[in-house]
Structures are given as C-alpha cells and as structure tokens.
N, C-alpha and C. Protein backbone atom coordinates (compact mmCIF):
# COMPACT_ATOMS: atom_id res chain seq x y z
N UNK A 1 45.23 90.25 -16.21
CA UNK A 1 46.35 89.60 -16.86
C UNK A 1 45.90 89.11 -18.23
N UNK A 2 46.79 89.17 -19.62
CA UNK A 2 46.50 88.52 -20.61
C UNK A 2 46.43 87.39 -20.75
N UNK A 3 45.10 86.90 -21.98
CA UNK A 3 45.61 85.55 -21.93
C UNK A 3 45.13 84.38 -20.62
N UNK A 4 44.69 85.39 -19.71
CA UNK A 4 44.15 84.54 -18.67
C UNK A 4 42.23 84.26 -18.66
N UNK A 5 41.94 83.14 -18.86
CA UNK A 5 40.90 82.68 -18.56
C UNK A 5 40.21 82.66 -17.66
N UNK A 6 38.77 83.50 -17.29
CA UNK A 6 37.84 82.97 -16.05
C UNK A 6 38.08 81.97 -16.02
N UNK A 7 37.58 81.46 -14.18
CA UNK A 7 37.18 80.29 -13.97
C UNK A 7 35.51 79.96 -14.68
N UNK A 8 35.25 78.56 -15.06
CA UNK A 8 34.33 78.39 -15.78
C UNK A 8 33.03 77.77 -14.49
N UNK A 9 32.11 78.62 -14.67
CA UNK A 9 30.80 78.57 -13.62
C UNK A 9 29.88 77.76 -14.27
N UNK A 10 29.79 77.07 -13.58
CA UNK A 10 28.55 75.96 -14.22
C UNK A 10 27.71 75.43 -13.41
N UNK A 11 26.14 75.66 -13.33
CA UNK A 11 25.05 75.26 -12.31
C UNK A 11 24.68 73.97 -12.78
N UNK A 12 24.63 72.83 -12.16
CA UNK A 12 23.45 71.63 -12.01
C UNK A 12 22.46 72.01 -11.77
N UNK A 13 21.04 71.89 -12.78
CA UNK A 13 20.15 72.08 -12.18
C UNK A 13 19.38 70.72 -12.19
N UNK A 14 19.95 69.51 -12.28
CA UNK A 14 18.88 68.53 -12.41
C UNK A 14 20.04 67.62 -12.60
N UNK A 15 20.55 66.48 -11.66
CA UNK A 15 20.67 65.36 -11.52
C UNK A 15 19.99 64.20 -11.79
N UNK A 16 20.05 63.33 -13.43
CA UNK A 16 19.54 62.25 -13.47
C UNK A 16 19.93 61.05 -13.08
N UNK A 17 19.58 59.81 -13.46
CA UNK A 17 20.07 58.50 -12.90
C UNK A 17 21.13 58.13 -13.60
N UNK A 18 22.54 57.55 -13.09
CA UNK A 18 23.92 57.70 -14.17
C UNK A 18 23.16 56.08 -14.99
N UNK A 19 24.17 56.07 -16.19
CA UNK A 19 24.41 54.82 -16.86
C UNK A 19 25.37 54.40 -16.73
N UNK A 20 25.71 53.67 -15.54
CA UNK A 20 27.56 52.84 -16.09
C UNK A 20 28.29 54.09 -15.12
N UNK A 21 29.25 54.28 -15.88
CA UNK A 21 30.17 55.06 -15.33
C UNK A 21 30.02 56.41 -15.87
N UNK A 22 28.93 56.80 -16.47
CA UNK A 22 28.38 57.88 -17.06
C UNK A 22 27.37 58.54 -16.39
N UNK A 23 27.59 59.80 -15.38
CA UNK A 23 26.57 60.34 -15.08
C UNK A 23 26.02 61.83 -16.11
N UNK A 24 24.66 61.60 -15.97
CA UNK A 24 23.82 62.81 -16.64
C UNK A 24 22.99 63.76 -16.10
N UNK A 25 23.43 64.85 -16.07
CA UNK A 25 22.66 66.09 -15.77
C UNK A 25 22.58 67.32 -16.34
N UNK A 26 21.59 67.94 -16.43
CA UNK A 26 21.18 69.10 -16.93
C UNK A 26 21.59 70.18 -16.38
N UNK A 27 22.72 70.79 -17.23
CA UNK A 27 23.59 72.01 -16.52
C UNK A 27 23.41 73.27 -17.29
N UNK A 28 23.92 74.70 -16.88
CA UNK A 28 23.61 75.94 -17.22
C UNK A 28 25.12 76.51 -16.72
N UNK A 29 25.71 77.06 -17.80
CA UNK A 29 26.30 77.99 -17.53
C UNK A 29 26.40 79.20 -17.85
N UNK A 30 27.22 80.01 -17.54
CA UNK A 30 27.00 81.62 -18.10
C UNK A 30 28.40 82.19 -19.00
N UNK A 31 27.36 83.15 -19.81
CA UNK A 31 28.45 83.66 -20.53
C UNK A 31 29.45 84.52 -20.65
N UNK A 32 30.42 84.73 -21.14
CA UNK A 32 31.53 86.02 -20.56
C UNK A 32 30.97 87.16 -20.11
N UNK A 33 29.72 87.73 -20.55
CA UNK A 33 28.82 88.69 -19.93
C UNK A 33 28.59 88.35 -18.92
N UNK A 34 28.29 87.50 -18.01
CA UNK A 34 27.81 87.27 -16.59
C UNK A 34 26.35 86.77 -17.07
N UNK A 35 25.57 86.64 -18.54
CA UNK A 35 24.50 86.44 -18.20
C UNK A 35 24.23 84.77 -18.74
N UNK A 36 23.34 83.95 -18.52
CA UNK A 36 22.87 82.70 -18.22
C UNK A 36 23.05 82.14 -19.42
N UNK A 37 23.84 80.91 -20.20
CA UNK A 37 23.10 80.11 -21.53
C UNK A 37 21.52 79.84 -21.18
N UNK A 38 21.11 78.88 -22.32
CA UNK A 38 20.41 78.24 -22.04
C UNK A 38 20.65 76.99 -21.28
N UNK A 39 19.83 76.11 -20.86
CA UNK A 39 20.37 74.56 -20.08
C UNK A 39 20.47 73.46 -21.11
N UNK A 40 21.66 72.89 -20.71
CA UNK A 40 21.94 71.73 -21.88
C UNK A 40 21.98 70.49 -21.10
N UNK A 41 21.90 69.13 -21.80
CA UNK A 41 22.20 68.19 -21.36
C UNK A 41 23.48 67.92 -21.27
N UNK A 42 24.17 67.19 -20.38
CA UNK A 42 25.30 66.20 -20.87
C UNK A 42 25.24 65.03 -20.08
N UNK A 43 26.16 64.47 -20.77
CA UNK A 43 26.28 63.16 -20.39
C UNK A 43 27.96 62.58 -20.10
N UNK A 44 28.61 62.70 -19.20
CA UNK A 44 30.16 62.43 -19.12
C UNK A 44 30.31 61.58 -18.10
N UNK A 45 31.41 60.67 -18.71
CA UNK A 45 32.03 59.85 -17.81
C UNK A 45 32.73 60.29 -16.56
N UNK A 46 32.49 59.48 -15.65
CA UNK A 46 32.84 60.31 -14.39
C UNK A 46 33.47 58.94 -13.70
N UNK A 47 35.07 59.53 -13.22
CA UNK A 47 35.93 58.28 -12.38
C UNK A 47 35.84 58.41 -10.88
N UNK A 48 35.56 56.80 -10.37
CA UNK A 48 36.14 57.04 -9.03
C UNK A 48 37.68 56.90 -8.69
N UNK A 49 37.62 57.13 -7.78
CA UNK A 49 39.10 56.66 -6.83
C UNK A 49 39.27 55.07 -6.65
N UNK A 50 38.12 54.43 -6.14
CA UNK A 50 38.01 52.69 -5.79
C UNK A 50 38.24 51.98 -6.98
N UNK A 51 37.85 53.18 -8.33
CA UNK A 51 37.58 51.78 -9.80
C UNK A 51 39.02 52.21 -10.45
N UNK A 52 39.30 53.47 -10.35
CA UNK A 52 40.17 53.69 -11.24
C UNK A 52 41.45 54.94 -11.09
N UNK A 53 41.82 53.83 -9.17
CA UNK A 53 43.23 54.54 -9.08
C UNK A 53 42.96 56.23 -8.38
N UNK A 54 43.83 57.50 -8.45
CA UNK A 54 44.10 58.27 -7.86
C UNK A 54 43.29 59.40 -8.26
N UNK A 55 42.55 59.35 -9.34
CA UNK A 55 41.74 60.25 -10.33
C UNK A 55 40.32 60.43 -9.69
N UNK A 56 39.37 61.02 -9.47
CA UNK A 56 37.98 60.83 -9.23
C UNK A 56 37.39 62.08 -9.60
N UNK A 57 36.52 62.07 -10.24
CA UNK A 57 36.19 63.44 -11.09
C UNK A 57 35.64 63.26 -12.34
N UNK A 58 34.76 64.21 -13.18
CA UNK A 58 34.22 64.06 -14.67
C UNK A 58 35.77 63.74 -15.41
N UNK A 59 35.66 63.50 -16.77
CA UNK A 59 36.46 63.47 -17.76
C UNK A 59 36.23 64.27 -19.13
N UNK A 60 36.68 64.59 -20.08
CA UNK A 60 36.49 65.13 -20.69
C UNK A 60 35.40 63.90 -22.00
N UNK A 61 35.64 62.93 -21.71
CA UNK A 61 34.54 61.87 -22.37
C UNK A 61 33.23 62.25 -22.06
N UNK A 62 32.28 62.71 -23.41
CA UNK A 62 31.10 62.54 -23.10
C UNK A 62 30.58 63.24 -24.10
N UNK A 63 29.25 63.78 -23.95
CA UNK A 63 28.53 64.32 -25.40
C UNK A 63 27.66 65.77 -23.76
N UNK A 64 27.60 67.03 -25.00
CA UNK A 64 27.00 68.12 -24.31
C UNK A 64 25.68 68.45 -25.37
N UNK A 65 24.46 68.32 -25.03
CA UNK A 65 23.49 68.31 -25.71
C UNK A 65 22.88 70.03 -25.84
N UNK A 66 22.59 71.19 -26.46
CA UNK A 66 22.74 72.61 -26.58
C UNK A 66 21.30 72.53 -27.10
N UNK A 67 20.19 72.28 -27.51
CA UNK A 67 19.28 72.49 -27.93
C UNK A 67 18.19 71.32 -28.03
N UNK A 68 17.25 71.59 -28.75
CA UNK A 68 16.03 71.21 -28.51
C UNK A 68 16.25 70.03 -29.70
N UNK A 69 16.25 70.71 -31.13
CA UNK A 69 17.17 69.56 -32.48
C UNK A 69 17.85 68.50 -31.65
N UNK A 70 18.99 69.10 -30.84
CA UNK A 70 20.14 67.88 -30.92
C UNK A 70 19.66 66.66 -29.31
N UNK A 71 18.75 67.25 -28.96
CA UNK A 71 18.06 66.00 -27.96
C UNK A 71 17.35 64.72 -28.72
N UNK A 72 16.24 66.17 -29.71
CA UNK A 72 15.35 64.74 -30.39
C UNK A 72 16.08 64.00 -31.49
N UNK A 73 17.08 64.36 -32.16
CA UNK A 73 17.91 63.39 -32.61
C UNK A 73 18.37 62.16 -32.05
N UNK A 74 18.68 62.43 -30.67
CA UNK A 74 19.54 61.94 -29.76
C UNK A 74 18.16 60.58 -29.58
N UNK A 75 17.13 61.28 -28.85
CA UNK A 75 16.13 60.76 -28.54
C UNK A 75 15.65 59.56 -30.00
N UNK A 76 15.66 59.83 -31.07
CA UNK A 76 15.48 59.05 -31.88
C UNK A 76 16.35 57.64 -32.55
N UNK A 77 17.05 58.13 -32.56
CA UNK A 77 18.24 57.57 -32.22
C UNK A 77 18.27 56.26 -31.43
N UNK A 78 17.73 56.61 -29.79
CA UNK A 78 17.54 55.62 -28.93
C UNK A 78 16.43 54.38 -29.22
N UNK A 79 15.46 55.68 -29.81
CA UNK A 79 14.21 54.99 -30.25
C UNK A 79 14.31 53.63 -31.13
N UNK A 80 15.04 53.98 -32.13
CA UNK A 80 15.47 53.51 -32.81
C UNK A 80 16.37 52.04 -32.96
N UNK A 81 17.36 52.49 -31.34
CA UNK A 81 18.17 50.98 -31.39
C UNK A 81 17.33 50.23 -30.27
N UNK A 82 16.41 50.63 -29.51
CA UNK A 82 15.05 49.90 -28.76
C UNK A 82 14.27 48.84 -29.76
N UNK A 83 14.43 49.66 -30.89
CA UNK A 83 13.04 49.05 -31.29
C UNK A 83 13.58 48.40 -32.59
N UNK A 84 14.74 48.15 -32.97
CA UNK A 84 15.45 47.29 -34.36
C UNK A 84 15.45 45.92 -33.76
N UNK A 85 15.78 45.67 -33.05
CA UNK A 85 15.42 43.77 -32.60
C UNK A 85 16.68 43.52 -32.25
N UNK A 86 17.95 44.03 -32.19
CA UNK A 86 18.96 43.75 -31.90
C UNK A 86 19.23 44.21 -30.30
N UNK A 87 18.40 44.78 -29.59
CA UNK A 87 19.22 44.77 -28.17
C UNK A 87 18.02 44.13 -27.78
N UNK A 88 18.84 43.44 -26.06
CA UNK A 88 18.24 43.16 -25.02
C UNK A 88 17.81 43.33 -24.32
C-alpha cells in the first residue's frame, strides 16, 4: 500500500538507572534495508498510569543521542554544571 509506513523495530540493548520520570537506555534500530544503525542513547520521559491518569508509555519528550561527538558534548556539559558551584 502507498504511503504506508513499516512498523518501527527498535532493540534495547542496555537499560540504565531512570532520572525522575526519565528513563535511559541504549537502543538500536534498523534501517529500511533490514540492516542494523548504530546504538544510540536516549533519554525520554516515560508516564505511568498511577502519576498521570490513563496514559503509560514513553513520550515523545526527550533527547536521542546518534554518535560518539554528541555524547561527549552531552557528557561535558554535565561536567560542567557538577563542577560550576551552583548545584547541590
């Protein structure tokens, strides 16, 4: 059919510890070829049912990390608001 979209396949390969209402894991999906991306980070907000009503599931809120650059940015970044004197 035209116009019609695969369903979109996406592996977890690594479950980290969430922040908040933000869980993070390292996922892989594949490309219209059938063959593998590379593994990216993300990081998305994810609702329950108990906090927030009839919904429970990721959201489209969040950041998808694609490379090696956009981690250590990320990573510096953190470094960065650790170590300015302003957090707790």
């Amino acid at each position: 059919m035209p116009g019609t979209k695969k369903p979109f396949k996406e592996e977890v390969l690594k479950e980290l510890p969430a922040i908040g209402k933000y869980r993070i894991r390292i996922v892989q999906s594949e490309k219209d070829d059938g063959t593998k991306r590379a593994p990216a980070l993300d990081i998305r907000e994810y609702l329950t049912k108990e906090k927030e009503g009839d919904y429970e599931g990721f959201t489209k809120r969040g950041i998808r990390l694609t490379s090696a650059g956009q981690v250590d940015l990320l990573k510096d970044a953190l470094v960065e608001a650790l170590t300015c004197g302003q957090m707790e």
